[in-house]
Structures are given as structure tokens and as C-alpha cells.
Protein backbone atom coordinates (compact mmCIF):
# COMPACT_ATOMS: atom_id res chain seq x y z
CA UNK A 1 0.00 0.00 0.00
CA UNK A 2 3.02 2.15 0.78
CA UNK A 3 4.67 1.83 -2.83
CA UNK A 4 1.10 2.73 -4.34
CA UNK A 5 1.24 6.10 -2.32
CA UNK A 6 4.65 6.40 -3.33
CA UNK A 7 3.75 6.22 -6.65
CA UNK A 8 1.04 8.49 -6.74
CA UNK A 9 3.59 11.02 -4.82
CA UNK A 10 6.18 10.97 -7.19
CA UNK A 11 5.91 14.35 -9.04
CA UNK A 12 6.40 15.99 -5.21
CA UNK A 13 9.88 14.70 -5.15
CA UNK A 14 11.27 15.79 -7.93
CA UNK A 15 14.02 18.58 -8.34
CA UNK A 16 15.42 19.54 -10.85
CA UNK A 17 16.83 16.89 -13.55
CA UNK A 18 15.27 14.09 -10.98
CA UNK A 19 12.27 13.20 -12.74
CA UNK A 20 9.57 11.66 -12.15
CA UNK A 21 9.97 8.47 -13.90
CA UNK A 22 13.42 8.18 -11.76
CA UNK A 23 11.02 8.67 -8.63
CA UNK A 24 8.75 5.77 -9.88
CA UNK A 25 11.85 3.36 -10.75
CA UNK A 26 13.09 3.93 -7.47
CA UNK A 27 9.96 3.42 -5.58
CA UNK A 28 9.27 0.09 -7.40
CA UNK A 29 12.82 -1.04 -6.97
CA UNK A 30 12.48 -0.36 -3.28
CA UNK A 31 9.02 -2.00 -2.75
CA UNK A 32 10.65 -4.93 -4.70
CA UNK A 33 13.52 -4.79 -1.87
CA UNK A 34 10.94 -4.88 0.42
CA UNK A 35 9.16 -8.04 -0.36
CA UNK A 36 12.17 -9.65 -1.23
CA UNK A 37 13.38 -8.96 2.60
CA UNK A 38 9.47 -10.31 3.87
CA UNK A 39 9.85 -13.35 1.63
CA UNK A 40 13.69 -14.42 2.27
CA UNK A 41 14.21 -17.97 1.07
CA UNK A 42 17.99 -17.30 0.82
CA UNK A 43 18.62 -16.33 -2.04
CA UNK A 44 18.44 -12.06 -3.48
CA UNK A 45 15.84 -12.85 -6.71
CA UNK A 46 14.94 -8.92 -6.63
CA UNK A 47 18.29 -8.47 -8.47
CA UNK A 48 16.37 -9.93 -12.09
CA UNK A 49 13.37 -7.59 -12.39
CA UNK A 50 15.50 -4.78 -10.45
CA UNK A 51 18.17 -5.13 -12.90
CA UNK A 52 15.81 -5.84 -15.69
CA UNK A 53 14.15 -2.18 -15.47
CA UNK A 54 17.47 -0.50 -15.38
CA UNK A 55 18.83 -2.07 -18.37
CA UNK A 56 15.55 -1.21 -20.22
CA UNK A 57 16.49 2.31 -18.93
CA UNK A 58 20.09 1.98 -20.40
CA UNK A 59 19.30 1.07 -23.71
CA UNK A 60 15.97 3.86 -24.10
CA UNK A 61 18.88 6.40 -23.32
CA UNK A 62 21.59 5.11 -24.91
CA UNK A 63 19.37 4.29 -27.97
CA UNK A 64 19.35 5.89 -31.16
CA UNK A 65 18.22 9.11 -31.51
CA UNK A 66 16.35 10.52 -34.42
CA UNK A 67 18.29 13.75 -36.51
């Protein structure tokens, strides 16, 4: 229920280049974090779908760019 505030929060915390996507990666990676913590079986899985939305984050920035 927290991360869905979070969400909903996420233009208030942004400054300057921080935008609000960032805010909403963040807040998903964290409530990811979170459950992974709750639901400890030994082993860190959060580290796929965490790692998983920054590389789709890499490669929309480091894509090409139309002239």
C-alpha cells in the first residue's frame, strides 16, 4: 500500500533533472527490496526484475536518436 502512495507522490519529489519516472523506478525497486526482505528464502531474486528495469532504462537512453 506504501509503494502505491509512493507512486502516486512521485511528481512531489522531484528537483530539478530528478524526474519523475526516476522517482517511480526507485519506488518500485524499493518496494521490490521490500518483499524480497518479507519473503527471504535465501537467495536475493529482486536483483532480475530490479536489474531488468534499469537495463531497459540503459538502452531507451543510450538508444538511437532521431536527426
Amino acid at each position: 500500500m506504501a509503494a502505491g502512495v509512493a507512486l502516486e507522490a512521485a511528481p512531489l519529489f522531484t528537483r530539478g533533472w530528478f524526474k519523475v519516472q526516476y522517482v517511480r523506478g526507485v519506488v518500485i525497486v524499493g518496494a521490490l527490496v521490500v518483499i524480497n526482505l518479507f519473503t527471504w528464502s535465501g537467495y536475493p531474486w529482486v536483483i532480475w526484475p530490479a536489474g531488468a528495469l534499469i537495463a531497459i532504462e540503459l538502452i531507451r537512453r543510450l538508444g538511437v536518436r532521431p536527426q
